[in-house]
N, C-alpha and C. Protein backbone atom coordinates (compact mmCIF):
# COMPACT_ATOMS: atom_id res chain seq x y z
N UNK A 1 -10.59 -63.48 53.78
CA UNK A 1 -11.35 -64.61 54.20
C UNK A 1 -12.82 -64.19 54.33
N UNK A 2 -13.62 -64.92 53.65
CA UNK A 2 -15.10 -64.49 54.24
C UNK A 2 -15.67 -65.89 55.00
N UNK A 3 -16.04 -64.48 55.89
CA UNK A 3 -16.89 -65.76 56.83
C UNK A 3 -18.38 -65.85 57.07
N UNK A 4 -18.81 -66.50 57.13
CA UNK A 4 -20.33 -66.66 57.18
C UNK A 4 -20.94 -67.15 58.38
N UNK A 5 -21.33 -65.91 59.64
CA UNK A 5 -21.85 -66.58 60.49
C UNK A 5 -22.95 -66.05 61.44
N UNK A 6 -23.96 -66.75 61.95
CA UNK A 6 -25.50 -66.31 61.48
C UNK A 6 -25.95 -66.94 63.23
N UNK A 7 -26.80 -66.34 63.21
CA UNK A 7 -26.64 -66.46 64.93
C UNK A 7 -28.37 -67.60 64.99
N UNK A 8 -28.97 -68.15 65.67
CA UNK A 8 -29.65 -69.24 64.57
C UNK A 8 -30.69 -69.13 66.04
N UNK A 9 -32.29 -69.03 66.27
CA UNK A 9 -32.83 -69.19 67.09
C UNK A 9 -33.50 -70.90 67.03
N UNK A 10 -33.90 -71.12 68.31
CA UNK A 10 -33.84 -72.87 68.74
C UNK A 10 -34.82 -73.29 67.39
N UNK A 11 -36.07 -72.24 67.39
CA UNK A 11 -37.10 -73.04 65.91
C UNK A 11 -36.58 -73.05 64.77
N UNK A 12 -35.51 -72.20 64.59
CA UNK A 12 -35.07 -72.37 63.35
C UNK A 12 -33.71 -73.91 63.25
N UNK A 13 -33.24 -74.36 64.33
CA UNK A 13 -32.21 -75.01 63.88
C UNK A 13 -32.52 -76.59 63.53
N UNK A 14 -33.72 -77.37 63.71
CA UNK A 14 -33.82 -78.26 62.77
C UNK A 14 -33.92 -78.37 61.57
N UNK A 15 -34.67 -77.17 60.89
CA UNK A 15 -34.44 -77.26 59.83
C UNK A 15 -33.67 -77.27 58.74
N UNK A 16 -32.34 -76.05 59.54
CA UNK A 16 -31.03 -75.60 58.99
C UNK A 16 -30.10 -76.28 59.20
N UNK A 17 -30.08 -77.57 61.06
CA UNK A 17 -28.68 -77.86 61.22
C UNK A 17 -27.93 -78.64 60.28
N UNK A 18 -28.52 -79.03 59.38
CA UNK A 18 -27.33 -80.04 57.99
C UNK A 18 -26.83 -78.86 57.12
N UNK A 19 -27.60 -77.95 57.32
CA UNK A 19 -26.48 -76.89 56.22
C UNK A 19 -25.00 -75.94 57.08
N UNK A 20 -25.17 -76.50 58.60
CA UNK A 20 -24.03 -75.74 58.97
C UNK A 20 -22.76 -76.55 58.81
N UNK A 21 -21.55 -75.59 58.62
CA UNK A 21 -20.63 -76.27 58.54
C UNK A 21 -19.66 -76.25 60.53
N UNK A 22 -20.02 -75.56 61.01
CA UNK A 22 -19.61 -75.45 62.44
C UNK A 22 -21.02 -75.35 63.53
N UNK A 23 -20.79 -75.49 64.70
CA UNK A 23 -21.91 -75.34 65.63
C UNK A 23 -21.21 -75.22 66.88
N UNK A 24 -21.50 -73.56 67.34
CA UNK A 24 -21.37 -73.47 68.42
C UNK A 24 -21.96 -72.93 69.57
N UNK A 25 -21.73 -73.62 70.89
CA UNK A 25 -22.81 -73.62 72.26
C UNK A 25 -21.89 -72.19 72.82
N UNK A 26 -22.48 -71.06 73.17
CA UNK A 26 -21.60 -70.11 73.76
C UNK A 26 -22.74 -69.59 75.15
N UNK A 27 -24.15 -70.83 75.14
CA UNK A 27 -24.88 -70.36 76.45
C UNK A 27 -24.61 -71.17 77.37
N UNK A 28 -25.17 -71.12 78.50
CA UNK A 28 -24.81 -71.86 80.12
C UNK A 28 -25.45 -73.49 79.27
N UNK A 29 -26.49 -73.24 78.34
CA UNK A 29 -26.66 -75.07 78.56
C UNK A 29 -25.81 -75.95 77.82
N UNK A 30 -25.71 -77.10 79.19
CA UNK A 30 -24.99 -78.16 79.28
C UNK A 30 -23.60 -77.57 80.74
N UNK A 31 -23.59 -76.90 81.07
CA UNK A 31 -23.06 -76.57 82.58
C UNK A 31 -23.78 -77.38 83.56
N UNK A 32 -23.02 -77.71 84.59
CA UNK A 32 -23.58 -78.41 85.99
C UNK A 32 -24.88 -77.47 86.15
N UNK A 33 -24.49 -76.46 86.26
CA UNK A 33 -26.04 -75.84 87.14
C UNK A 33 -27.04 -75.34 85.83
N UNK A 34 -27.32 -75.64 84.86
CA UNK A 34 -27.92 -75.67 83.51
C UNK A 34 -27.44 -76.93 82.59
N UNK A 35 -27.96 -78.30 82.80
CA UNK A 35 -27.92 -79.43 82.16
C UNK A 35 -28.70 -79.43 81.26
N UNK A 36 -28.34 -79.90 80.24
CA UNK A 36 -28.97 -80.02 78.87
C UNK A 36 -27.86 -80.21 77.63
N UNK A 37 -28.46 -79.87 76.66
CA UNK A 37 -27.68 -80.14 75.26
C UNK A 37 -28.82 -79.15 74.67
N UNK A 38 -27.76 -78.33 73.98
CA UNK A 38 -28.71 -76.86 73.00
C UNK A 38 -29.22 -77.62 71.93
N UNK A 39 -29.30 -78.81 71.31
CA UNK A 39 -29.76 -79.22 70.46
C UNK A 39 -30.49 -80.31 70.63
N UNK A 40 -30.87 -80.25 71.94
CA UNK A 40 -32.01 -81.26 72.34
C UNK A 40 -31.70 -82.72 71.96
N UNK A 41 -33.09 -82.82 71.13
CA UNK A 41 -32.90 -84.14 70.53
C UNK A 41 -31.97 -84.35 69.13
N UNK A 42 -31.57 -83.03 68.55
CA UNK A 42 -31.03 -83.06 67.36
C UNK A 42 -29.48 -83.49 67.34
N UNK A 43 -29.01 -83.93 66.09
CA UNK A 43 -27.76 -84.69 66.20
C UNK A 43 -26.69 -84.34 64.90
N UNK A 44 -25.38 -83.63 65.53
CA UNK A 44 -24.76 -82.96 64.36
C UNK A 44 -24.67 -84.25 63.04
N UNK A 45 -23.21 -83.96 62.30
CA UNK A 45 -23.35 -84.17 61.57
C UNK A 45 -21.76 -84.71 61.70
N UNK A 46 -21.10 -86.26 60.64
CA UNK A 46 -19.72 -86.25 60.89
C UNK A 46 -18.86 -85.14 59.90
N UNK A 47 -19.45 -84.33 59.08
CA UNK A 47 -18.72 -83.45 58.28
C UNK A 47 -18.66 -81.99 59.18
N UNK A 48 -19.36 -81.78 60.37
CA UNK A 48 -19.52 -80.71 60.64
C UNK A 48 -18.11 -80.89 62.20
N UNK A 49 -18.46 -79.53 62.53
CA UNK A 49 -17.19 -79.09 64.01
C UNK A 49 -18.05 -78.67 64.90
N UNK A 50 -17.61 -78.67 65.83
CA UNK A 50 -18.62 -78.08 66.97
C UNK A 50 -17.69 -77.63 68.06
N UNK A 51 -18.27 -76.39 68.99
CA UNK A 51 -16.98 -75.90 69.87
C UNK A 51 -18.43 -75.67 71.15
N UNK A 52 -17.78 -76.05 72.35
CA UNK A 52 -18.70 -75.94 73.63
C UNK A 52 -17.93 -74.79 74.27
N UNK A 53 -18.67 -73.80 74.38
CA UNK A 53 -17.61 -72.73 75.99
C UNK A 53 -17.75 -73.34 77.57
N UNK A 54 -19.11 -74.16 76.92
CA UNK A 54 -18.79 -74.78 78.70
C UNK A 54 -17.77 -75.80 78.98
N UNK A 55 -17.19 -75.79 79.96
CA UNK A 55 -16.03 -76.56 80.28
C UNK A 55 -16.11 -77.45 81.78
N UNK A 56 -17.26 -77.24 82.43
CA UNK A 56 -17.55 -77.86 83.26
C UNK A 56 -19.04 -78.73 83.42
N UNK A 57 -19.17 -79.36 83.25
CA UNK A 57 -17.93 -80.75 82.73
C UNK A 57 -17.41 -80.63 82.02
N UNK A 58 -15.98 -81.34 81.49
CA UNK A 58 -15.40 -81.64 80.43
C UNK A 58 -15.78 -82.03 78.94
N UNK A 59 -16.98 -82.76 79.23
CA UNK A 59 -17.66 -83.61 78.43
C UNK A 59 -19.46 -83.15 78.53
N UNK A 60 -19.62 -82.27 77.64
CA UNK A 60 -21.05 -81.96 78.20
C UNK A 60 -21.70 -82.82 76.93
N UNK A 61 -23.22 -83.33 77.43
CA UNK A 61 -24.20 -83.28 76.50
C UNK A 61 -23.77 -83.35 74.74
N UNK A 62 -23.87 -81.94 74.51
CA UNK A 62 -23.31 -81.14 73.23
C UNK A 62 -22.22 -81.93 72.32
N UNK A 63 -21.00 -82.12 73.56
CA UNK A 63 -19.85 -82.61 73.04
C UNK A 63 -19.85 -83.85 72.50
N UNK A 64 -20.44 -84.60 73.71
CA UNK A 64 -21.29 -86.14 73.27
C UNK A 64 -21.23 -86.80 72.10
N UNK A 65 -22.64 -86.05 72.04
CA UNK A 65 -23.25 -86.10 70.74
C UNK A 65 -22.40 -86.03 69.53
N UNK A 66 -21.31 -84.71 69.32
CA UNK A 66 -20.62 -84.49 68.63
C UNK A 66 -19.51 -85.56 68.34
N UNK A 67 -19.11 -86.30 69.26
CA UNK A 67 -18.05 -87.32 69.20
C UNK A 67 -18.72 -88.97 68.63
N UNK A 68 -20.03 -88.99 69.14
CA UNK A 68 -20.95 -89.91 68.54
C UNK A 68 -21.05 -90.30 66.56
N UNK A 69 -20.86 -88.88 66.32
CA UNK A 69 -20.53 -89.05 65.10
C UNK A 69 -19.96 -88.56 64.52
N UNK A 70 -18.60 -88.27 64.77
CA UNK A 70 -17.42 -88.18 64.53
C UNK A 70 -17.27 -86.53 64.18
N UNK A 71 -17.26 -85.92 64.63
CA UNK A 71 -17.49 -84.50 64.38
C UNK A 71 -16.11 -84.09 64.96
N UNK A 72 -15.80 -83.18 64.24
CA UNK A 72 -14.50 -82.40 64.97
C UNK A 72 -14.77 -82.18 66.07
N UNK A 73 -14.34 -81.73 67.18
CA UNK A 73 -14.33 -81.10 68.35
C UNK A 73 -13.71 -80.23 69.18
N UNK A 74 -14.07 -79.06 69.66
CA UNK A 74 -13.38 -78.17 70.39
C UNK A 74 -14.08 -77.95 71.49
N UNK A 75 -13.50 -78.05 72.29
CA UNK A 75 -13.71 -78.45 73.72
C UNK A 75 -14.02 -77.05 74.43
N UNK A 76 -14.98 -76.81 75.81
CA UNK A 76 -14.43 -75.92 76.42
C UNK A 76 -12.87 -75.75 77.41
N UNK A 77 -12.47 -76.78 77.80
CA UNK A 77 -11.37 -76.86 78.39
C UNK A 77 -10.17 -76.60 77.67
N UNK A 78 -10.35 -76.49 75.80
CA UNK A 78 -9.32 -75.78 74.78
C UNK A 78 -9.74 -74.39 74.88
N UNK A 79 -10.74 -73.91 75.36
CA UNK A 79 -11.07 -72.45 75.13
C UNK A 79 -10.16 -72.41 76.70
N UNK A 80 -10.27 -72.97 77.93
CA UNK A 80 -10.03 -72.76 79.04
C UNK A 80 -8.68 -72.31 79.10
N UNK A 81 -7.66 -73.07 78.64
CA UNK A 81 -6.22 -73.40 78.55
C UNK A 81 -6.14 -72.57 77.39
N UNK A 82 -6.22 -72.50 76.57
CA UNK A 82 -5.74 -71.43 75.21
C UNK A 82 -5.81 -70.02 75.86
N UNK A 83 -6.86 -69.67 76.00
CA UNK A 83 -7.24 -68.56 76.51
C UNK A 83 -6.05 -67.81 78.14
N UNK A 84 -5.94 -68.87 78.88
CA UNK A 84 -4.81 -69.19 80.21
C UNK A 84 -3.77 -68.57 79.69
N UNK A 85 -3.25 -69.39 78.47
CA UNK A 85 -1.71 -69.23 78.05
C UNK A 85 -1.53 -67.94 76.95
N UNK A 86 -2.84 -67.60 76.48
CA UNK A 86 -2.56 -66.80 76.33
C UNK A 86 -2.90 -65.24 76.88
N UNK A 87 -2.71 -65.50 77.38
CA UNK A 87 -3.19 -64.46 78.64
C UNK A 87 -2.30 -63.93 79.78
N UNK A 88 -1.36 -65.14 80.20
CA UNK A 88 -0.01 -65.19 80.36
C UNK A 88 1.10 -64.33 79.66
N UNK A 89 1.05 -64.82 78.38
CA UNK A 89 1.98 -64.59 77.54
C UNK A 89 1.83 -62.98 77.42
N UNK A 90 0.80 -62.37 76.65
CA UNK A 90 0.19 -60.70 76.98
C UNK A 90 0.87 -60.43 78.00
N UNK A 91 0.46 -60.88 79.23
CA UNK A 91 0.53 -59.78 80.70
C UNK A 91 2.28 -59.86 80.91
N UNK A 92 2.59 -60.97 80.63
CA UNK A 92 3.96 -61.18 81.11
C UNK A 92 5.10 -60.45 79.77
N UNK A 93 4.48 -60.38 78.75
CA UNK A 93 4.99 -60.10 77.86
C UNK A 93 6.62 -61.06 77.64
N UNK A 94 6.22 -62.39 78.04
CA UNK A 94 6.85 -63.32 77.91
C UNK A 94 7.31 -64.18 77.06
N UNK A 95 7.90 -63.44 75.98
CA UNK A 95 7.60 -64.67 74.25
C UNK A 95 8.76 -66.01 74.79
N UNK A 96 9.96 -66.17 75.60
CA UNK A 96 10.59 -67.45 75.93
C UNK A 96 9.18 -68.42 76.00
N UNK A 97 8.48 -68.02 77.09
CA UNK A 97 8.16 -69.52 78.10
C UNK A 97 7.19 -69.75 76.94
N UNK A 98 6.85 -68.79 75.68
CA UNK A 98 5.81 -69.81 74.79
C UNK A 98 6.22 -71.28 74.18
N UNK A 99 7.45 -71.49 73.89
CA UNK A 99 8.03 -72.81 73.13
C UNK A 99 7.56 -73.84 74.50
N UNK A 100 8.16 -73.46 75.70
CA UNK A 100 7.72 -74.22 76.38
C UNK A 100 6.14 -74.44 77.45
N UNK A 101 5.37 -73.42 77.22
CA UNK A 101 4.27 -73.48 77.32
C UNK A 101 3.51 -74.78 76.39
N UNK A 102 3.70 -74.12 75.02
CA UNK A 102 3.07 -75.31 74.10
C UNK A 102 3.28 -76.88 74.34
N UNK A 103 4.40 -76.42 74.51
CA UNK A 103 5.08 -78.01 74.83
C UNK A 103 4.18 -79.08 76.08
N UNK A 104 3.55 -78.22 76.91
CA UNK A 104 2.66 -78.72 78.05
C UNK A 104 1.14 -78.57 77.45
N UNK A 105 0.54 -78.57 76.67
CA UNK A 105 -0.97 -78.09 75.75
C UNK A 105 -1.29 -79.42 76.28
N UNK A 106 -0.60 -80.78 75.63
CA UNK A 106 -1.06 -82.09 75.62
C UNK A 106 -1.53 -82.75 76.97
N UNK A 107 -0.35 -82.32 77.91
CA UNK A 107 -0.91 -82.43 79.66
C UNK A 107 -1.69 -81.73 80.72
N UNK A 108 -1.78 -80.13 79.64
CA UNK A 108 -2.48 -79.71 80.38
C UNK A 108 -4.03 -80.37 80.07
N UNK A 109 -4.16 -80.50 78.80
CA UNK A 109 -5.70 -81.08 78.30
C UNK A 109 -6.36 -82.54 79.37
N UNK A 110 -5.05 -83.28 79.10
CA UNK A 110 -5.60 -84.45 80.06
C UNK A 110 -5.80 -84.34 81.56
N UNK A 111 -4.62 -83.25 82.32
CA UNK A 111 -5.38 -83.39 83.38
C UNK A 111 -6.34 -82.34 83.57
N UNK A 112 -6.83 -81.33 83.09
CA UNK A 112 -8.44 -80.89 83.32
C UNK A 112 -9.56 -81.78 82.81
N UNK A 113 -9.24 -82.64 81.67
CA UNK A 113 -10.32 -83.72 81.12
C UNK A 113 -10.35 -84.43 82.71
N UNK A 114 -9.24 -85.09 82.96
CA UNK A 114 -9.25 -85.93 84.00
C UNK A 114 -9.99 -85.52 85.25
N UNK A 115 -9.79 -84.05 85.49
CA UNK A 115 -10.20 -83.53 86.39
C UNK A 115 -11.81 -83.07 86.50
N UNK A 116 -12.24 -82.49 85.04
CA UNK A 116 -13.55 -82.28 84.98
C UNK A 116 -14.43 -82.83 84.56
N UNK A 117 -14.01 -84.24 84.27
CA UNK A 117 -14.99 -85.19 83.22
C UNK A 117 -15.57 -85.87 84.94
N UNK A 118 -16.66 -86.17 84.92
CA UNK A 118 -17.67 -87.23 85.47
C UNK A 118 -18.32 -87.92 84.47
């Protein structure tokens, strides 16, 4: 697999953001205590994906935008919970409770949305 991925400073990304095919936020902005959106005024794209690590809120800025026009989305609260279960699974060295781990992905999503969205 080759992958292509390029770490992009703030002056450079108007010019470039239509040539990315993903976009991702991995700094504090758009967190409660750092509000914002890393792309300011700029606005993805519906062919492109976008992944937020912030997860508090549920719904930052970033994500917004991204759902505005139809953009894939990966949430921080999928990094939150993915990361949980699997992390679990490692320490416990537990391969049963994965069938039924997965099986809860769908409820766990809604109630942290539920829980962290304002």
């Amino acid at each position: 697999m080759n992958i292509n991925c390029v770490v992009t400073k703030p002056d450079q990304i108007e010019k470039n953001l239509s040539s990315f095919d993903g976009i991702i936020n991995c700094t504090p902005v758009g967190h409660y205590d750092f509000p914002g959106c890393p792309l300011g005024n700029l606005m993805p794209n519906k062919k492109q994906w976008i992944f937020d690590a912030v997860y508090t809120p549920a719904k930052t800025n970033f994500i917004k935008k991204g759902e505005q026009v139809g953009a894939k989305i990966i949430s921080g609260i999928d990094l939150f919970i993915f990361q949980a279960i699997d992390s679990f699974l490692y320490f416990t060295e537990n391969k049963e409770n994965n069938h039924d781990l997965t099986n809860h992905i769908h409820k766990l999503r809604k109630h942290y949305f539920d829980k962290l969205f304002i």
